[in-house]
Protein backbone atom coordinates (compact mmCIF):
# COMPACT_ATOMS: atom_id res chain seq x y z
CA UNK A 1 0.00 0.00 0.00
CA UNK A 2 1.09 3.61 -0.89
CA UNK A 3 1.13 6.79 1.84
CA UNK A 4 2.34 9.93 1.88
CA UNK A 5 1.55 12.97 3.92
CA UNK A 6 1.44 16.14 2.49
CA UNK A 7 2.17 19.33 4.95
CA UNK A 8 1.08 22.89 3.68
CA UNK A 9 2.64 25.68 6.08
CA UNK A 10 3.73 29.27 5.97
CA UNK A 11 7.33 28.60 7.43
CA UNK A 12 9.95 26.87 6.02
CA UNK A 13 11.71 25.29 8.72
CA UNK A 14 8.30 23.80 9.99
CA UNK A 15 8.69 19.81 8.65
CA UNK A 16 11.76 18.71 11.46
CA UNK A 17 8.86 18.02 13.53
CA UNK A 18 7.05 15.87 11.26
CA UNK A 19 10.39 14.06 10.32
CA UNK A 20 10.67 13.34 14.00
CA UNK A 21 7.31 11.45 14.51
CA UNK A 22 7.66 9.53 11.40
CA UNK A 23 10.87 8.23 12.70
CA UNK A 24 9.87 7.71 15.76
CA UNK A 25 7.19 5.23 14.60
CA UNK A 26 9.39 3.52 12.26
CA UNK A 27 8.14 4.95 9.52
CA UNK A 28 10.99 4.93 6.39
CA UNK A 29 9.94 7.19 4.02
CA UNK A 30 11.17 9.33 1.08
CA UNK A 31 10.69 13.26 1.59
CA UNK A 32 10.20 15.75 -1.03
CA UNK A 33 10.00 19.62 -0.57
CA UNK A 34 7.78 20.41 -3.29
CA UNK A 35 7.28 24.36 -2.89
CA UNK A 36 8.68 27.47 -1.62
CA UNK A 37 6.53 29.64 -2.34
CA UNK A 38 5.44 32.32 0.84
CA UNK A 39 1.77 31.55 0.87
CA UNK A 40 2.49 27.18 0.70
CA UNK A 41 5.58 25.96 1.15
CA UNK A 42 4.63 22.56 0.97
CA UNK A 43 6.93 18.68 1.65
CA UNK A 44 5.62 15.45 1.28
CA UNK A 45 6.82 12.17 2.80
CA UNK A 46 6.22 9.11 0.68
CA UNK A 47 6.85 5.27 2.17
CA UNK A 48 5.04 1.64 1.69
CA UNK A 49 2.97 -0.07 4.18
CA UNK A 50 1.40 -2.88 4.77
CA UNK A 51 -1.48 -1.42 6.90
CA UNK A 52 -3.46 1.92 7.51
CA UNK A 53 -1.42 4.69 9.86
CA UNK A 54 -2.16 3.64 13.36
CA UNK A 55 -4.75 6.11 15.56
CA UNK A 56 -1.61 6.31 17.78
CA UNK A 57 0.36 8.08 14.53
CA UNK A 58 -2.61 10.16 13.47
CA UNK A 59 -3.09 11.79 17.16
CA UNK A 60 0.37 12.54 17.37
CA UNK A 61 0.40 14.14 14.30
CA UNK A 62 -2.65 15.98 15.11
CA UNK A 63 -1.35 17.08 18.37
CA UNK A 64 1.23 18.07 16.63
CA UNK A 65 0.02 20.84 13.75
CA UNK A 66 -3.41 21.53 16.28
CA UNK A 67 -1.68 25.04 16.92
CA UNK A 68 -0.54 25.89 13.42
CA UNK A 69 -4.03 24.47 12.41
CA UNK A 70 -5.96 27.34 14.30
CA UNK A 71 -3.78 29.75 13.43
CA UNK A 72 -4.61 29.36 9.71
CA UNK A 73 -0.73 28.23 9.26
CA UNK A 74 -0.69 24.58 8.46
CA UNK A 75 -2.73 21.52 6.58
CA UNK A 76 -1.92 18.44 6.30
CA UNK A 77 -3.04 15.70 3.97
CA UNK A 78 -2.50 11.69 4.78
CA UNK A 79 -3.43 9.50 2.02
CA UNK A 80 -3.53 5.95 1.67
CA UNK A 81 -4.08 3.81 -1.38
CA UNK A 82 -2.94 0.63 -3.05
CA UNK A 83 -0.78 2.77 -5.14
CA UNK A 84 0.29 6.55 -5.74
CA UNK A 85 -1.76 8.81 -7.07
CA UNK A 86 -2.18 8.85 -10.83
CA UNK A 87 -5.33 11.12 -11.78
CA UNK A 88 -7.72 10.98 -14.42
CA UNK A 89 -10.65 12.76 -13.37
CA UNK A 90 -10.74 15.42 -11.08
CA UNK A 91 -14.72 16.97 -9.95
CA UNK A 92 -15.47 20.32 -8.47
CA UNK A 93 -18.10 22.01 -6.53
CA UNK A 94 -18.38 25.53 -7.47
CA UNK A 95 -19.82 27.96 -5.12
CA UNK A 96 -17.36 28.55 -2.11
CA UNK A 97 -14.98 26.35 -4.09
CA UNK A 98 -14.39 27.24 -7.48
CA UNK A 99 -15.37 30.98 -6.66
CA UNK A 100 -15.63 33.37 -3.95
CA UNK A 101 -19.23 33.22 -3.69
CA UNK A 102 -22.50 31.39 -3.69
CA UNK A 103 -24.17 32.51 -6.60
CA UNK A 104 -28.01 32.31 -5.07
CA UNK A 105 -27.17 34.55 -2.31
CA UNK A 106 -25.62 36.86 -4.71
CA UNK A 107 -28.89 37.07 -7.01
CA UNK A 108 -30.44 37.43 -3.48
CA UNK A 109 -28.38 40.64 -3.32
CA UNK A 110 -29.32 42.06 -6.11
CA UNK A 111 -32.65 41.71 -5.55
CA UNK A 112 -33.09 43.04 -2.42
CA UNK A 113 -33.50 40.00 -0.19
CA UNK A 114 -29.77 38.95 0.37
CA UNK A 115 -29.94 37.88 4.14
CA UNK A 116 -33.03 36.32 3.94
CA UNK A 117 -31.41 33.61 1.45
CA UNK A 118 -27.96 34.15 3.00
CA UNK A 119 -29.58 32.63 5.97
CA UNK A 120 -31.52 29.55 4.31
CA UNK A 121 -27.98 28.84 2.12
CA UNK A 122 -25.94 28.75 5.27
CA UNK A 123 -28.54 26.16 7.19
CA UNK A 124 -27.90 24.20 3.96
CA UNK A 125 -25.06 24.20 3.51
CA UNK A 126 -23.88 23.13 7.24
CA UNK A 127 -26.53 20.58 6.53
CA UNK A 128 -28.78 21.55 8.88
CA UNK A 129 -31.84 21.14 5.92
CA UNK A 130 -32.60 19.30 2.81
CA UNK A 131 -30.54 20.70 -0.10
CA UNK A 132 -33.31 20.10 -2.24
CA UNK A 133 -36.06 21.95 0.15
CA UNK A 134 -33.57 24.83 0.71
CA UNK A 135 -32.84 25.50 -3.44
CA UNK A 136 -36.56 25.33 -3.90
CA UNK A 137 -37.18 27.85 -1.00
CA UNK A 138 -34.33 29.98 -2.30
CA UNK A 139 -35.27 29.92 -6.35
CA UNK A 140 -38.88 30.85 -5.24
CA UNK A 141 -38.28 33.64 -3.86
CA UNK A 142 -36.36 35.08 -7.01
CA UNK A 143 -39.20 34.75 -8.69
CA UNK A 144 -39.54 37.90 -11.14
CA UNK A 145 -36.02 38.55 -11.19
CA UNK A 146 -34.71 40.70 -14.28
CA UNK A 147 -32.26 38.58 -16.27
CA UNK A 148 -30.94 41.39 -17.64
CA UNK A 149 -28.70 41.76 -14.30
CA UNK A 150 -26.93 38.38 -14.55
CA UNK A 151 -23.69 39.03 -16.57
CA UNK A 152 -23.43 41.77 -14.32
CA UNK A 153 -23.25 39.21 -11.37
CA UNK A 154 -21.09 36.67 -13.18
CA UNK A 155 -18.61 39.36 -14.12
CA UNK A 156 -18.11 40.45 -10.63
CA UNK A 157 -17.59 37.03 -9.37
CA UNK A 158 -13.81 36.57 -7.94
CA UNK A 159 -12.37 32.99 -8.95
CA UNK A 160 -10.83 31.02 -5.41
CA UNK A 161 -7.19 31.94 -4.79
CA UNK A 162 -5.57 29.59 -6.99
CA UNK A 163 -8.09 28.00 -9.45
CA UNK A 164 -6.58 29.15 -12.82
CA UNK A 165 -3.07 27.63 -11.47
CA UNK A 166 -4.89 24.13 -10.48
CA UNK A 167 -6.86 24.05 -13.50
CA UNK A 168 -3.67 24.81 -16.27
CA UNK A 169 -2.15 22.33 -14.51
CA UNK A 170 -4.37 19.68 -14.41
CA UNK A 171 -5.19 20.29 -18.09
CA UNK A 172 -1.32 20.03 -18.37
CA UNK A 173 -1.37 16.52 -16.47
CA UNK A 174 -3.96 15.34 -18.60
CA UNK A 175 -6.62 15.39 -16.02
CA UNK A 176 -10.05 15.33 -17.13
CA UNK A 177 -11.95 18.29 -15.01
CA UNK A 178 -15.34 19.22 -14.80
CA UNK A 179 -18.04 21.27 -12.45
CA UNK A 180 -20.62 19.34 -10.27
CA UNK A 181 -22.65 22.16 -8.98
CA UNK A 182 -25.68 22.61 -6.78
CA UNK A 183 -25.92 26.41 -8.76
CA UNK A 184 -27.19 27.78 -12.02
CA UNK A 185 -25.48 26.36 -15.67
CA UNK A 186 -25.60 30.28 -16.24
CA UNK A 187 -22.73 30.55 -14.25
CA UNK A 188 -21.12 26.72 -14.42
CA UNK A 189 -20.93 26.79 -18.09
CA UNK A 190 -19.02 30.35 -18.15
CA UNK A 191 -16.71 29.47 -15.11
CA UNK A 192 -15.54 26.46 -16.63
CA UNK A 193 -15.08 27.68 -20.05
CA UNK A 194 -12.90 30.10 -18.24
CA UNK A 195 -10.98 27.92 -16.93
CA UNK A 196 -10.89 25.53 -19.87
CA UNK A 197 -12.75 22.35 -18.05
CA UNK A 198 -14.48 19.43 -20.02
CA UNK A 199 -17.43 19.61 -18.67
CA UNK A 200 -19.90 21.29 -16.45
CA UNK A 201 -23.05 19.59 -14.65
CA UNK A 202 -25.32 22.23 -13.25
CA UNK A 203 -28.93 23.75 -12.43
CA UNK A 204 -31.09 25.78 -15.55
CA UNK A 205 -32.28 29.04 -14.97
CA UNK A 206 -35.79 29.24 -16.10
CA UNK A 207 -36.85 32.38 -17.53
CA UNK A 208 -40.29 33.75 -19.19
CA UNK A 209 -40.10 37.25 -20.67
CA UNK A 210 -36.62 37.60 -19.51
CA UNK A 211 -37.67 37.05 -15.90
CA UNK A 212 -36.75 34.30 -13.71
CA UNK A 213 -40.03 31.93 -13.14
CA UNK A 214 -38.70 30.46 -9.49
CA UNK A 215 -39.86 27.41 -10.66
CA UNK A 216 -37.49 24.50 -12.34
CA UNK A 217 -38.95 21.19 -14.16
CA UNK A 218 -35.64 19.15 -14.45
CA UNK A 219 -34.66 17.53 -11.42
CA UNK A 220 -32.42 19.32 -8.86
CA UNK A 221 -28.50 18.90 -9.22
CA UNK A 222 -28.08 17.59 -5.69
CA UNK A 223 -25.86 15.80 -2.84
CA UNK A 224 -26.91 11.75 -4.87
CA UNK A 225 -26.86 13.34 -8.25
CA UNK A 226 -23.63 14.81 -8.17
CA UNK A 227 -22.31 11.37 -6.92
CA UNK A 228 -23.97 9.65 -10.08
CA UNK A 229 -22.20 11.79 -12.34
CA UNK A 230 -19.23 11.33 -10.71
CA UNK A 231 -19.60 7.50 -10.61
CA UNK A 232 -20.74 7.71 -14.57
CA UNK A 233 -18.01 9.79 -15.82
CA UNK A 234 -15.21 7.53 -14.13
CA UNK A 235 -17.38 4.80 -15.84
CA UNK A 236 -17.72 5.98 -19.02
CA UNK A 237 -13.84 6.79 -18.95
CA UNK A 238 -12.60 3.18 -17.84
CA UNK A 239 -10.81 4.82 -14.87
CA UNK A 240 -10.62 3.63 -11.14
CA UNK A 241 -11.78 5.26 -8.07
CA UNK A 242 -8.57 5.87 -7.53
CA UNK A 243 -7.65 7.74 -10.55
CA UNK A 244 -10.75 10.63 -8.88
CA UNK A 245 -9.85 13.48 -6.87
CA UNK A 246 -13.15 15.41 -5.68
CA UNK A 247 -13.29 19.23 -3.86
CA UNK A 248 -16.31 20.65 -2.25
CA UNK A 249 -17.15 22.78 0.70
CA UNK A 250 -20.76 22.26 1.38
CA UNK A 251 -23.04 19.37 2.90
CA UNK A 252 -23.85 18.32 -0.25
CA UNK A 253 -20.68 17.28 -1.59
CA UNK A 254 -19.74 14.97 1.21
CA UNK A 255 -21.03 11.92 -1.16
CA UNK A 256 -19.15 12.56 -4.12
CA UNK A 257 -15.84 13.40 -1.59
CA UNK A 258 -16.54 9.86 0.16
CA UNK A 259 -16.90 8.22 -3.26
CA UNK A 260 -13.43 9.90 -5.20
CA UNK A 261 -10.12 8.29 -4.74
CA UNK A 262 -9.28 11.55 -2.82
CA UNK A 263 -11.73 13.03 -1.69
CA UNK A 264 -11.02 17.14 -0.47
CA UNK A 265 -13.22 19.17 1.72
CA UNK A 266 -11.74 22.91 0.57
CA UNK A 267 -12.19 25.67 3.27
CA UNK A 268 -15.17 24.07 4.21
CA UNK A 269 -18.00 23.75 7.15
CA UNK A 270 -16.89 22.39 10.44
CA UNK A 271 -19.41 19.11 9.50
CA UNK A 272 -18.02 19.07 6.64
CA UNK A 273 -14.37 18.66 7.76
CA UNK A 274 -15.12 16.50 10.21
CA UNK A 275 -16.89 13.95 8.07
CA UNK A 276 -14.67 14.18 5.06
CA UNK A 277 -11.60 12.24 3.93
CA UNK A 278 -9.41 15.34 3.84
CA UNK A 279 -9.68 18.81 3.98
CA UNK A 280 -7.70 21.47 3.12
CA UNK A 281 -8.46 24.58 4.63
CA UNK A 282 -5.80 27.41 5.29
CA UNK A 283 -4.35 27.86 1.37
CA UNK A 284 -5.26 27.87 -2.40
CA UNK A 285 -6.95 25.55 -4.98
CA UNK A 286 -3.48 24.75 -6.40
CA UNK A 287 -2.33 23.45 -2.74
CA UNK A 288 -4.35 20.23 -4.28
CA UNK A 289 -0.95 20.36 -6.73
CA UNK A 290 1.36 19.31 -3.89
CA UNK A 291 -1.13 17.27 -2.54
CA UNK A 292 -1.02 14.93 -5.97
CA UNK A 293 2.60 15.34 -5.28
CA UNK A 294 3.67 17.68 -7.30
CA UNK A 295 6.91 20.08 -7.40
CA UNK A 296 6.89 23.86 -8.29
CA UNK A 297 9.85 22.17 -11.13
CA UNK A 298 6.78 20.68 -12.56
CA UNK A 299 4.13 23.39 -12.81
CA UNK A 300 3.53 25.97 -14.65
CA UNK A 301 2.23 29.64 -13.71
């Protein structure tokens, strides 16, 4: 079986510490520093085993970076597998992953009734509610809203820290990406032309008269459908779970995250994180680089 653990920090003498507990368990591994960069410098040890990392290893190691952790310094990524990663297919969530927003609350903006969705997103999203009870809720009351304003929205939209880097590069690796998202195709379709993904899997806006009904007759994009698409693409593709990397912030992604070789919860919900494979959550998309193990010698900018 293949392991490595992957440390993100913002100081470059931080790994010694790591070093030490791997050697202390016996642990003969290879290391790598993969970055230097100021906002991730990033190592990764690599070694064989025969067996998962014992509890024992993975409390020490959490005792260890629990500081650096809630300081927004450090992440760390431990993945096992029967061999290293080799990706094929790589899935995204996009609101609060792919971009700096969630694109319902921002049409809730503009229309005057921002915290009243804010509020009904959030509950969803920390999985407090049904994702499909909450979009229905949410799309209802846009009901009337002027189409007109929505290339407006798009265009103010900020891409996350580091999503044009991960994306060239993937593309570059030969990584089939594509969008799994609870939102509008509106936006999915224009974000991942932007960032030159295969494909994009998404809700339709439906309009009458250039005005948004609050009503939609296809079924919802949700937490089961986004792991079907998943599961078909890899299908379709001949690839293994392990050749899947998924990322997602929300609730609703925690199937598809389960489901994916490795599976990433990105700057995500504290339920999320704790319920997720991995979770990244003090650094940029392209952290996920190192993670796949990665050098800066290998990536472009």
């Amino acid at each position: 079986m293949f392991a490595s653990l992957t440390l993100l920090h913002k100081s470059p003498s931080y790994p010694q510490a790591i070093a030490d507990l791997l050697q202390h368990h016996s642990i003969a591994t290879s290391a790598r520093q993969l970055s230097q960069r100021l906002e991730a410098c990033a190592w990764q040890w690599q070694w064989q085993t025969q067996a998962q990392p014992s509890s024992e290893f993975v409390n020490a190691l959490n005792e260890i970076l629990a500081e650096d952790r809630a300081d927004g310094m450090a992440d760390a990524v431990l993945y096992c597998a029967e061999q290293a990663p080799a990706m094929k297919l790589a899935v995204f969530d996009m609101d609060s992953t792919l971009i700096q927003a969630e694109v319902m609350d921002q049409l809730a903006f503009a229309a005057g009734i921002g915290e009243q969705i804010s509020a009904i997103t959030a509950s969803a999203m920390r999985g407090e509610i049904d994702f499909q009870q909450s979009f229905k809720r949410r799309l209802g009351l846009l009901k009337g809203f002027d189409c007109g304003h929505l290339q407006d929205i798009y265009e103010a939209i900020e891409l996350m820290p580091g999503a044009e880097r991960l994306m060239t590069n993937l593309v570059k690796q030969g990584v089939h990406t594509v969008i799994l998202s609870g939102g509008f195709s509106f936006f999915a379709d224009q974000f991942a032309t932007r960032l030159g993904m295969q494909e994009a899997h998404s809700n339709p806006l439906e309009q009458v008269d250039g005005k948004l009904t609050g009503d939609i007759s296809v079924p919802i994009l949700d937490a089961e459908r986004k792991l079907e698409l998943l599961t078909e693409i890899r299908q379709q593709h001949g690839w293994q779970v392990e050749q899947s990397i998924a990322v997602g912030d929300g609730a609703n992604d925690l199937p598809m995250l389960g489901a994916a070789g490795l599976g990433v919860a990105f700057h995500a919900k504290p339920l999320v994180i704790e319920q997720a494979p991995h979770h990244v959550s003090h650094f940029g998309l392209d952290s996920l680089l190192y993670v796949l193990g990665l050098s800066d010698d290998e990536l472009v900018d």
